[in-house]
C-alpha atoms as a PDB file:
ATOM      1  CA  UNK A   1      94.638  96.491  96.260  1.00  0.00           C
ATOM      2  CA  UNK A   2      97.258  95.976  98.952  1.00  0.00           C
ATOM      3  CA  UNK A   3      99.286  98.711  97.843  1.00  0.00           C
ATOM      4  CA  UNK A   4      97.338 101.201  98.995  1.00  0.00           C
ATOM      5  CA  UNK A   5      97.287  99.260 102.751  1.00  0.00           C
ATOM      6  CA  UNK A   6     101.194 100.172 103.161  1.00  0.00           C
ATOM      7  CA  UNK A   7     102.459 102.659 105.162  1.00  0.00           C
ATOM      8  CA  UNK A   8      99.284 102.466 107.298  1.00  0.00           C
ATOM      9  CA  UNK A   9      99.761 102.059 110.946  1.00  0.00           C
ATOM     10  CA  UNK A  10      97.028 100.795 113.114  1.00  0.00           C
ATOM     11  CA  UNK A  11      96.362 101.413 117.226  1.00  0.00           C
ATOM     12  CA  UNK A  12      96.589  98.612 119.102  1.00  0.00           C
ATOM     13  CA  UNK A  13      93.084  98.109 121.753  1.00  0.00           C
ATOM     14  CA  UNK A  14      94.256  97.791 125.545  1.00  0.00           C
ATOM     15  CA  UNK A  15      92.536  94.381 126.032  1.00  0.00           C
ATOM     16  CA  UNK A  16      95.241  93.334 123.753  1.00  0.00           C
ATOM     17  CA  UNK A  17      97.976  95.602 124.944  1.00  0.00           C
ATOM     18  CA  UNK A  18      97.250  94.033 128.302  1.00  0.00           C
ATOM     19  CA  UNK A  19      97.157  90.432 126.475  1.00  0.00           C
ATOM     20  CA  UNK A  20     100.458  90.710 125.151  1.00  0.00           C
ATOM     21  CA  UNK A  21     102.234  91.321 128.001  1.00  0.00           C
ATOM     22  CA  UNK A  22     102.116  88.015 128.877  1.00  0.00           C
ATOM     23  CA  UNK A  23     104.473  87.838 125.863  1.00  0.00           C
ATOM     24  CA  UNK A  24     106.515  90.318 126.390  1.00  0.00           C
ATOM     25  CA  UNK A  25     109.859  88.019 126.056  1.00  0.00           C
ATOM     26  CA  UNK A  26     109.484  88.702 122.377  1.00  0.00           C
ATOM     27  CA  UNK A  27     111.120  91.312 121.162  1.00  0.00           C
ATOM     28  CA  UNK A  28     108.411  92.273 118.201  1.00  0.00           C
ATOM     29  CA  UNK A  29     105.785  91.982 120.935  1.00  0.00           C
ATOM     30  CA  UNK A  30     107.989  94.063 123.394  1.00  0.00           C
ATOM     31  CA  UNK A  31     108.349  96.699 120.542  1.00  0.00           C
ATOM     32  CA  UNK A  32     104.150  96.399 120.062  1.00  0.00           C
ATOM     33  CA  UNK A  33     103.958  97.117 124.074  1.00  0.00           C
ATOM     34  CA  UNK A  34     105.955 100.368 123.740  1.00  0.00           C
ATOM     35  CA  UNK A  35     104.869 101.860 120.689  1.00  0.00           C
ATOM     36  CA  UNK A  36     101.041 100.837 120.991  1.00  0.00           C
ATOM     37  CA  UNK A  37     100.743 100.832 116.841  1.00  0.00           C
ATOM     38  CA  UNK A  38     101.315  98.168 114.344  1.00  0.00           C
ATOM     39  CA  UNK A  39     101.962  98.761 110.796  1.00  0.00           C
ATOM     40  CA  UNK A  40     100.372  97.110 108.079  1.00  0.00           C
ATOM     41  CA  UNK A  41     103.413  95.376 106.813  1.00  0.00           C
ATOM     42  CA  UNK A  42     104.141  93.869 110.419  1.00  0.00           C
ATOM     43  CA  UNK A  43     100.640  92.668 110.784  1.00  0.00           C
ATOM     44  CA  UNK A  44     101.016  90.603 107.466  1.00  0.00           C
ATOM     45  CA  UNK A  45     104.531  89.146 108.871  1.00  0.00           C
ATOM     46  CA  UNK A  46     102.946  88.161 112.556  1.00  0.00           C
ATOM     47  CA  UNK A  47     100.172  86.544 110.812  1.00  0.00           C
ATOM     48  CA  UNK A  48     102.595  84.760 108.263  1.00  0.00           C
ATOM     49  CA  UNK A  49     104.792  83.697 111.984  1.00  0.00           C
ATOM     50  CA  UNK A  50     102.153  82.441 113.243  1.00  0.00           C
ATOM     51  CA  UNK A  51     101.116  80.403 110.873  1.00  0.00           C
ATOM     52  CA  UNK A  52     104.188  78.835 110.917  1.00  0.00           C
ATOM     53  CA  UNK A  53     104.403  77.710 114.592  1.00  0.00           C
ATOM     54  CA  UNK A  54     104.876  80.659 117.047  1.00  0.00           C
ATOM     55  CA  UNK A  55     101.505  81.432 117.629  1.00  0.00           C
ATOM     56  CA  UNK A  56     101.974  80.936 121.086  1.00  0.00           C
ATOM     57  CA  UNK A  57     105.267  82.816 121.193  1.00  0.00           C
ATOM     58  CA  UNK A  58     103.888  85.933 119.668  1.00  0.00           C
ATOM     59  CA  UNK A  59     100.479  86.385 121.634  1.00  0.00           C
ATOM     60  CA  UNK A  60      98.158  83.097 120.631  1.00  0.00           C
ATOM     61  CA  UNK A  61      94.915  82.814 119.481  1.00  0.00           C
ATOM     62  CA  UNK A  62      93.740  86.622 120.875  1.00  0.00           C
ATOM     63  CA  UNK A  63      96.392  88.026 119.367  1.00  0.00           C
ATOM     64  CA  UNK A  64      96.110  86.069 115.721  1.00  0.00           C
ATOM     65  CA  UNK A  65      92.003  86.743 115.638  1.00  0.00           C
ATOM     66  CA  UNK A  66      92.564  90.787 116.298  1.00  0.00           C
ATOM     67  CA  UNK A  67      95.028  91.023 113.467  1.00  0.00           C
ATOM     68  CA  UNK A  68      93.215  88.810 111.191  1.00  0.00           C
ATOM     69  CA  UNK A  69      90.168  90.551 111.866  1.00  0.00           C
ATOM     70  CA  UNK A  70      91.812  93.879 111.766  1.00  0.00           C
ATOM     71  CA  UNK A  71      93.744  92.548 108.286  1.00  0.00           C
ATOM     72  CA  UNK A  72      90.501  91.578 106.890  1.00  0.00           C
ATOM     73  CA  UNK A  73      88.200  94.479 107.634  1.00  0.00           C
ATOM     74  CA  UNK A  74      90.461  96.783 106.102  1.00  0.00           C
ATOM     75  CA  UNK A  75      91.086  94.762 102.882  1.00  0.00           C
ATOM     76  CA  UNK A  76      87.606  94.293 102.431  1.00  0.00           C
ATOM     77  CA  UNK A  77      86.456  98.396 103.054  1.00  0.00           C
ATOM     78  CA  UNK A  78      88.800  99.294 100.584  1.00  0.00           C
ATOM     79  CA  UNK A  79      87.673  96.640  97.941  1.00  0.00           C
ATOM     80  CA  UNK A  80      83.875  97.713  98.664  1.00  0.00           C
ATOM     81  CA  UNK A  81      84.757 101.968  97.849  1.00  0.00           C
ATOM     82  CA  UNK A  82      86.409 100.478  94.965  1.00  0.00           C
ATOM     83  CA  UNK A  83      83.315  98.558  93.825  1.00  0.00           C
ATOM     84  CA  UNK A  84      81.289 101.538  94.596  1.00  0.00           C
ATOM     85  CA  UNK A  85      83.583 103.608  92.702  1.00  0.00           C
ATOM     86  CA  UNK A  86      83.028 101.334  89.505  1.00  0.00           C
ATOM     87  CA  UNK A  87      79.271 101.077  89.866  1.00  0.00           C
ATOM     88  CA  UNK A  88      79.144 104.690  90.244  1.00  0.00           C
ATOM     89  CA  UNK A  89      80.340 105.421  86.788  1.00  0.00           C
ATOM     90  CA  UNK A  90      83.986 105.905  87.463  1.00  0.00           C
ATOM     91  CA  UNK A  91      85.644 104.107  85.212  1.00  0.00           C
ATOM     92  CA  UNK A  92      87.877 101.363  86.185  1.00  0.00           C
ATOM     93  CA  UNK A  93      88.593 101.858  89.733  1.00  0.00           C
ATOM     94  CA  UNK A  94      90.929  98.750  90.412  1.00  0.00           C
ATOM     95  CA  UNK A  95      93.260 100.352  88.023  1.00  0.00           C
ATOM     96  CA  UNK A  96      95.829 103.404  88.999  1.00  0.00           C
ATOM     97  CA  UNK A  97      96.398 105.559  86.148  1.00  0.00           C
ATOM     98  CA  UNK A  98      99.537 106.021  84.362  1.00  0.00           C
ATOM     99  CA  UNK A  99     100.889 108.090  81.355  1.00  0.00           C
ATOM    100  CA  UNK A 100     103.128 106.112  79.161  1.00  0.00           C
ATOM    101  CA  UNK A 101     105.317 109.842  78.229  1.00  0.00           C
ATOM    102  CA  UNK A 102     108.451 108.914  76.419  1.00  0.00           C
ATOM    103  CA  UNK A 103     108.460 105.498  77.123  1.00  0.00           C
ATOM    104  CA  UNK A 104     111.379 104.389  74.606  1.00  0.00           C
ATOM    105  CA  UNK A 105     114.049 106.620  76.398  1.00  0.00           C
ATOM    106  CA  UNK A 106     112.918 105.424  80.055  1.00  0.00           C
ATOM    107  CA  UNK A 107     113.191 101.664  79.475  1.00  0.00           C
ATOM    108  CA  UNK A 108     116.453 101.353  77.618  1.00  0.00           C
ATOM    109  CA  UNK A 109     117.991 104.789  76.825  1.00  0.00           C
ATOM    110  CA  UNK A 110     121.185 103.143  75.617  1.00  0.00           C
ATOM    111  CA  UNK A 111     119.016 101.240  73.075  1.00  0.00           C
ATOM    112  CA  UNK A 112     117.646 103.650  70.999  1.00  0.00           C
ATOM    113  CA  UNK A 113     117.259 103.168  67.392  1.00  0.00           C
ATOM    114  CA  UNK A 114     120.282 104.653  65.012  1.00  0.00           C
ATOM    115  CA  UNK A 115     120.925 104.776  61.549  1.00  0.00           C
ATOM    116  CA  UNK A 116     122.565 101.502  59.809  1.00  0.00           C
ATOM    117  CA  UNK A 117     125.534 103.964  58.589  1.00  0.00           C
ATOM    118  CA  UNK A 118     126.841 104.474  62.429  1.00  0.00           C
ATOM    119  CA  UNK A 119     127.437 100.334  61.932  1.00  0.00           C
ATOM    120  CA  UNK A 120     128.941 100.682  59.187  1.00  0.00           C
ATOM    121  CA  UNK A 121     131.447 103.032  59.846  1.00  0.00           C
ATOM    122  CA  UNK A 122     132.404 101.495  62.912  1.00  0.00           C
ATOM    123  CA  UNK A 123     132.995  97.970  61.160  1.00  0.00           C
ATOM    124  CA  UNK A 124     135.439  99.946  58.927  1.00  0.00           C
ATOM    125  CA  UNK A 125     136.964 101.384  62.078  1.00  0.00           C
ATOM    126  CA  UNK A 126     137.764  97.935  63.251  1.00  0.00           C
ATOM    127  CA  UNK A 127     138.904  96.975  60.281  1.00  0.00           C
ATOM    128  CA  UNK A 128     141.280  99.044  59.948  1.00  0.00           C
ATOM    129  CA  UNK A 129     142.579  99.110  63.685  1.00  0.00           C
ATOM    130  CA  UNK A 130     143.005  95.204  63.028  1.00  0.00           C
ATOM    131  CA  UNK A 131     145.341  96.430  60.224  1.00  0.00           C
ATOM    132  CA  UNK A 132     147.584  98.688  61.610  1.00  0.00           C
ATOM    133  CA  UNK A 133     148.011  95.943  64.697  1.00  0.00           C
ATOM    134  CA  UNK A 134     148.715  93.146  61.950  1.00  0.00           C
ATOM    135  CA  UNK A 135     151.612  95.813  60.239  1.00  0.00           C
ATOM    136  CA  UNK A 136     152.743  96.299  63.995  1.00  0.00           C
ATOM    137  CA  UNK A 137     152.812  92.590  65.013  1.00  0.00           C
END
């Protein structure tokens, strides 16, 4: 479900534009204040940060409610058109489809499967290379 939340940037409101430049000695906050935007990725590492003790360091409890509020409303409107989705008759929503076309050659192309002769020959091979190099020695 997250997957589809990357890449999305979000606007930051003024009353918290104005908030965080109280905060402005942070650099990530500093780049919020110029830029106005957050991405979704940077709102799940501020959150993370703050958890962790710099709440006050990266724009306290204002700050932290706006982007888990923000975090949360968008998780949850995608899960809902999802749900709606599946009760709608689409089948399986939750799941991205795939094709599975030549699957054997993308996984391990070096691996594919050969006759038991190739072995064969090549254990004479070596056999007789470790031959010539006992005749030599």
């Amino acid at each position: 479900m997250n997957k589809d939340l990357y890449g999305k940037y979000y606007k930051i409101p003024l009353h918290i534009l104005k908030h965080l430049q109280s905060c402005s000695g942070e650099q990530t906050i500093g780049n919020l204040l110029s830029s106005g935007n957050i991405s979704y990725s940077l709102i799940k590492k501020c959150i993370h940060r703050m958890e962790n003790g710099e709440k006050e360091s990266l724009g306290g409890d204002t700050f932290y409610n706006w982007l888990k509020q923000t975090l949360s409303s968008d998780r949850n409107s995608l899960e809902l058109s999802k749900n709606a989705k599946s009760e709608s008759g689409v089948s399986n929503a939750h799941n991205q489809t795939h094709t599975k076309d030549n699957l054997n050659n993308m996984n391990r192309p070096g691996k594919s499967h050969h006759s038991h002769n190739a072995d064969i020959k090549i254990t004479e091979s070596l056999k007789r290379i470790n031959e010539l190099i006992l005749k030599i020695i």
